[in-house]
N, C-alpha and C. Protein backbone atom coordinates (compact mmCIF):
# COMPACT_ATOMS: atom_id res chain seq x y z
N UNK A 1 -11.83 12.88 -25.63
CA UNK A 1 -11.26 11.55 -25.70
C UNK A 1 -10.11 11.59 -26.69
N UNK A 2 -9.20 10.95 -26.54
CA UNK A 2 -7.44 10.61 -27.20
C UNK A 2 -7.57 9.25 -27.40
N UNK A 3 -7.08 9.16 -28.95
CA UNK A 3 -6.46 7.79 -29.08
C UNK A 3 -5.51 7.52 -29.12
N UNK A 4 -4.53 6.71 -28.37
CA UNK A 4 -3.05 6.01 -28.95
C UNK A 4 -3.09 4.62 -29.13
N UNK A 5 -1.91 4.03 -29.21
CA UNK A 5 -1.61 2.85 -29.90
C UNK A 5 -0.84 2.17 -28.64
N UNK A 6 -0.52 0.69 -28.70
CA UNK A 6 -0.32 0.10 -27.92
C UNK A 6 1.11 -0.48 -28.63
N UNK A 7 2.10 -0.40 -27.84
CA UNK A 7 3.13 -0.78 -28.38
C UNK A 7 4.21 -1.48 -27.52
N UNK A 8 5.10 -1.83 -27.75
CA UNK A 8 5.65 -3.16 -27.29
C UNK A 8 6.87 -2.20 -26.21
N UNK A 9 7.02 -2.95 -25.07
CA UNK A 9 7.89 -2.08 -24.28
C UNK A 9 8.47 -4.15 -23.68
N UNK A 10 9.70 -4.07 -24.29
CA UNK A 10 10.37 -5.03 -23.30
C UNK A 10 9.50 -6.23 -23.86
N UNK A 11 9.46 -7.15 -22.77
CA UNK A 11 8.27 -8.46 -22.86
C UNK A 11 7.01 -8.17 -22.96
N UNK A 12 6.65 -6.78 -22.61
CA UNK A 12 5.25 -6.33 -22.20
C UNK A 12 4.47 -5.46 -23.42
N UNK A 13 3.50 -4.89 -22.74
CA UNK A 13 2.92 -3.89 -23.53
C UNK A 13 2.77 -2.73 -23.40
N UNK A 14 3.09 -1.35 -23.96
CA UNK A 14 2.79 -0.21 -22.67
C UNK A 14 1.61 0.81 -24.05
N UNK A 15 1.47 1.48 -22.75
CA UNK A 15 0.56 2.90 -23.95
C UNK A 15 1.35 4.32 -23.24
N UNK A 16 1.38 4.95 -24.38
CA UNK A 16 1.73 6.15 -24.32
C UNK A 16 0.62 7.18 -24.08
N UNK A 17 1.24 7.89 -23.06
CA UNK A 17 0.18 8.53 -22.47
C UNK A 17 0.12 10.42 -22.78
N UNK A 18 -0.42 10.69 -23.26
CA UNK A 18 -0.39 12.29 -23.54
C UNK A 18 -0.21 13.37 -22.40
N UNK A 19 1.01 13.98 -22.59
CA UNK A 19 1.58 14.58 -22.01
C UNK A 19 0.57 15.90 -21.22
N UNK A 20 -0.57 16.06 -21.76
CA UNK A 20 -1.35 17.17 -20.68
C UNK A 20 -2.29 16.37 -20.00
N UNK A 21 -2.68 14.52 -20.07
CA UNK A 21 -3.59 13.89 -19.13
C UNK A 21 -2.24 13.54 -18.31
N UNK A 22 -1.16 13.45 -17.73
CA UNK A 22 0.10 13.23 -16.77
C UNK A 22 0.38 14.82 -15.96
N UNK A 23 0.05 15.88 -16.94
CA UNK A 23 -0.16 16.82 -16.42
C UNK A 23 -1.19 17.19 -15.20
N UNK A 24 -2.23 17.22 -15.70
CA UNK A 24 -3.24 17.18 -15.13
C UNK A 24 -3.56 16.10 -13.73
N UNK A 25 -2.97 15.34 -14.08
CA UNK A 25 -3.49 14.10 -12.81
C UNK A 25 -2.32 13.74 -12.10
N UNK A 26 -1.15 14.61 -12.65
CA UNK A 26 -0.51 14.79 -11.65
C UNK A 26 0.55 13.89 -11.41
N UNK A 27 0.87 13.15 -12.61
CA UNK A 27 2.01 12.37 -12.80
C UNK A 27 3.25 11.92 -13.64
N UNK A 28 4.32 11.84 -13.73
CA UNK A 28 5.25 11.65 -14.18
C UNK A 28 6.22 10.45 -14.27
N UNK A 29 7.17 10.84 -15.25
CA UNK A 29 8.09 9.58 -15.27
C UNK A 29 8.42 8.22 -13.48
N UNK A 30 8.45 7.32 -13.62
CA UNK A 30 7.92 6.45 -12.75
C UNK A 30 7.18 6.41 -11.64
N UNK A 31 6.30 7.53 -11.92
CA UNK A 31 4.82 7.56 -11.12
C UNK A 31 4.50 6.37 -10.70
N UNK A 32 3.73 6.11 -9.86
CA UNK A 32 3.34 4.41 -9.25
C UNK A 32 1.82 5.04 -9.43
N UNK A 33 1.15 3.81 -10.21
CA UNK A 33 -0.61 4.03 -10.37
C UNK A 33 -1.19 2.11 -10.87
N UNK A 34 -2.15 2.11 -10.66
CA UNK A 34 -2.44 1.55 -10.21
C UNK A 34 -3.46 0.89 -11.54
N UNK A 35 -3.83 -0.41 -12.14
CA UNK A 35 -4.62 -0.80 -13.02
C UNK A 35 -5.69 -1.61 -12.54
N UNK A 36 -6.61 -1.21 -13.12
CA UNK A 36 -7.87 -2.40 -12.86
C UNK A 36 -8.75 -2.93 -13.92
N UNK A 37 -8.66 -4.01 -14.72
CA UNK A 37 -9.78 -4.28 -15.27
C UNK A 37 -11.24 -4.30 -14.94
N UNK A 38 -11.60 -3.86 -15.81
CA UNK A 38 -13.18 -3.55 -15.32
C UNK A 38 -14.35 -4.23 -16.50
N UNK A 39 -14.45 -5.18 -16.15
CA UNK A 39 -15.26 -6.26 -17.21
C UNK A 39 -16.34 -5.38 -18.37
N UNK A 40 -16.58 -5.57 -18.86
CA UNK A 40 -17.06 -4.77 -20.42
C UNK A 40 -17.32 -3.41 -20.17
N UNK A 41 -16.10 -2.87 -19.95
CA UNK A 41 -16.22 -0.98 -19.47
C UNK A 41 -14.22 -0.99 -20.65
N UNK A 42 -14.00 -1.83 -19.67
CA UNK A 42 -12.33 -1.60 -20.12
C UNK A 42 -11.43 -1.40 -18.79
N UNK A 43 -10.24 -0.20 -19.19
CA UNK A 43 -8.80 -0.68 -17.93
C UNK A 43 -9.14 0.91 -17.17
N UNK A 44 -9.17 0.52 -16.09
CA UNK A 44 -8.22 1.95 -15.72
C UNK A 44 -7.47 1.76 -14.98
N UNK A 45 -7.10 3.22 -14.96
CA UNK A 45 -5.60 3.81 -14.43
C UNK A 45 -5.58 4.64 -13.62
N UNK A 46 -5.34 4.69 -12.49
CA UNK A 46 -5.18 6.04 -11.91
C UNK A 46 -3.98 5.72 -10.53
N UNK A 47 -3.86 6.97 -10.31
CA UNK A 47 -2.44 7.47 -9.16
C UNK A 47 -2.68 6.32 -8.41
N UNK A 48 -1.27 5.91 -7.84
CA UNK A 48 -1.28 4.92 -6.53
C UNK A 48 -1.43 5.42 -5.23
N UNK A 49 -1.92 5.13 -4.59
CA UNK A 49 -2.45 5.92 -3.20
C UNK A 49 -1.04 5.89 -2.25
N UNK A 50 -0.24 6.43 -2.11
CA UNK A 50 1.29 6.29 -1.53
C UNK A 50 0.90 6.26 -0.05
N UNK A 51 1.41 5.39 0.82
CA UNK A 51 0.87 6.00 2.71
C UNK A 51 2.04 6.68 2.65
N UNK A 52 1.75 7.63 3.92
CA UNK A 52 2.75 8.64 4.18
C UNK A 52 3.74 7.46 5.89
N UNK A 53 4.62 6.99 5.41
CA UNK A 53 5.46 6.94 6.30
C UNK A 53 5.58 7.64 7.97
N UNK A 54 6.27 7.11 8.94
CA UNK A 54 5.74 7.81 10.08
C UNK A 54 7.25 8.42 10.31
N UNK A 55 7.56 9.36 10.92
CA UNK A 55 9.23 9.13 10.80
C UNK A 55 9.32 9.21 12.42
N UNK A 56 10.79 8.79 12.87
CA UNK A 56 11.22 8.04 14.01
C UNK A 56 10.75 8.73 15.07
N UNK A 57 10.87 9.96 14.64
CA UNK A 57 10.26 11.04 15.96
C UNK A 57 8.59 10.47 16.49
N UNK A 58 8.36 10.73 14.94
CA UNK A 58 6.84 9.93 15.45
C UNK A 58 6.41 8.88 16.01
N UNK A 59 7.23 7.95 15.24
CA UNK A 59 7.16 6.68 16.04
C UNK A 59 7.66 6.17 17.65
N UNK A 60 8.71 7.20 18.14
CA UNK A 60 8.79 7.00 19.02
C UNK A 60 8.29 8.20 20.14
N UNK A 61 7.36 8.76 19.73
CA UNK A 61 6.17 9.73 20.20
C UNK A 61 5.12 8.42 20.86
N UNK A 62 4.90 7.99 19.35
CA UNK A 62 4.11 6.87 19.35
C UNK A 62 4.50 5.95 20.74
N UNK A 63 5.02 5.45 20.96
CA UNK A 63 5.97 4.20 21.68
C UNK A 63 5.42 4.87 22.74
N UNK A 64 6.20 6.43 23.16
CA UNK A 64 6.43 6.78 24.74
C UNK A 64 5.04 6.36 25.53
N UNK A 65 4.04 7.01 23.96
CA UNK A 65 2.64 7.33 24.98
C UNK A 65 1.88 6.04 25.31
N UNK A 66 2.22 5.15 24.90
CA UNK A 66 1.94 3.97 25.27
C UNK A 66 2.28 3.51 26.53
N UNK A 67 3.34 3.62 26.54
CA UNK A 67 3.97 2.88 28.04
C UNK A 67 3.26 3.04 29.12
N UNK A 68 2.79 1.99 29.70
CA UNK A 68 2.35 1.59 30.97
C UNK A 68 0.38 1.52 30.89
N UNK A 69 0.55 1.45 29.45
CA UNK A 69 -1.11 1.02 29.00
C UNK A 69 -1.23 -0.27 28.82
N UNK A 70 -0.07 -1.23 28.60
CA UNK A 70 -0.14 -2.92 28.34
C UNK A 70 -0.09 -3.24 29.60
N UNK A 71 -0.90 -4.47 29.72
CA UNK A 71 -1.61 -4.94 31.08
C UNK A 71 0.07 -5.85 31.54
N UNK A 72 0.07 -5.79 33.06
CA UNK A 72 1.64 -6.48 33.55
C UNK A 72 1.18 -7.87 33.08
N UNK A 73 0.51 -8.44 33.20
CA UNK A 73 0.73 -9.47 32.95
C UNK A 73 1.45 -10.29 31.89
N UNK A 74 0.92 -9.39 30.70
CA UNK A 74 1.61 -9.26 29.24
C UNK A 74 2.81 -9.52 29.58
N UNK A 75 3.50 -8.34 29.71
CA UNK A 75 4.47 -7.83 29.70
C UNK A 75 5.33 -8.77 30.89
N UNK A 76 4.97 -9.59 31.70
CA UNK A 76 5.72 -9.91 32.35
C UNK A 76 5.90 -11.79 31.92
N UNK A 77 5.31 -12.00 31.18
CA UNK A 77 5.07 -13.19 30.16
C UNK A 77 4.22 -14.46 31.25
N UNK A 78 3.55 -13.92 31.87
CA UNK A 78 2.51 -14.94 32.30
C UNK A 78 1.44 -15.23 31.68
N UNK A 79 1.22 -16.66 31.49
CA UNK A 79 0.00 -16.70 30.82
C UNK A 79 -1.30 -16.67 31.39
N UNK A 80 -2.30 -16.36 30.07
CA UNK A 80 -3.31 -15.87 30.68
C UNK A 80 -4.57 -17.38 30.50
N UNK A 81 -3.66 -17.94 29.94
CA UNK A 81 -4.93 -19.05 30.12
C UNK A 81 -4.53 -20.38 30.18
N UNK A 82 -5.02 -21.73 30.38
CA UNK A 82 -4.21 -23.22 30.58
C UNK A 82 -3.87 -23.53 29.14
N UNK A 83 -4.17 -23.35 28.20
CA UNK A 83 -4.46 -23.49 26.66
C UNK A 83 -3.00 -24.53 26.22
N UNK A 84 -1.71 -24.51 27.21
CA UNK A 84 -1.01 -24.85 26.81
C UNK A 84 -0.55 -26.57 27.32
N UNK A 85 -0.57 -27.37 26.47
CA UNK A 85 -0.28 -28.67 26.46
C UNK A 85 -1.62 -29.84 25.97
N UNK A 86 -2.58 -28.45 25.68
CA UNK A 86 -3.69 -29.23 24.79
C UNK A 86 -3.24 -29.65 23.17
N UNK A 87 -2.30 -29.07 22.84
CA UNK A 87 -1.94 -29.15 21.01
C UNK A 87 -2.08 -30.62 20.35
N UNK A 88 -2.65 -30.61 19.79
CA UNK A 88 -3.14 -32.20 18.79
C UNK A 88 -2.34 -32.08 17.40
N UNK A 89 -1.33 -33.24 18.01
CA UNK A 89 -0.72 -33.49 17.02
C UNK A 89 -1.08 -34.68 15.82
């Protein structure tokens, strides 16, 4: 266990974090992580879970294999039920 001090960053508050626990867990200068209070335990901290992005190739991998799985009706903008001209205003 490490102690530091809490010190004033801007409007806020920050802690300084020891340079071999950033090591170790694998993070650096504007790392994105994530805080949670945790009612009479205290804060933590840990890495932000990043999603991995799809890139265009994929996405339009994605797209091709779809085509011709949406029902015509959809797609041809008929509706599928009377639902319309009931709305209560």
């Amino acid at each position: 266990m490490t102690t530091t001090t809490i010190g004033k960053w801007g409007n806020s508050m920050g802690v300084r974090i020891p340079q071999e626990f950033l090591e170790t867990a694998h993070l650096g200068l504007g790392a994105k992580v994530e805080i949670q209070l945790i009612p009479e335990q205290g804060i933590l901290l840990k890495p932000a879970i990043q999603k991995k992005r799809k890139s265009n190739r994929e996405l339009r991998k994605l797209l091709l294999s779809m085509r011709g799985k949406n029902k015509p009706e959809m797609s041809q903008g008929i509706l599928i039920d009377d639902s319309v001209g009931d709305e209560i205003f």
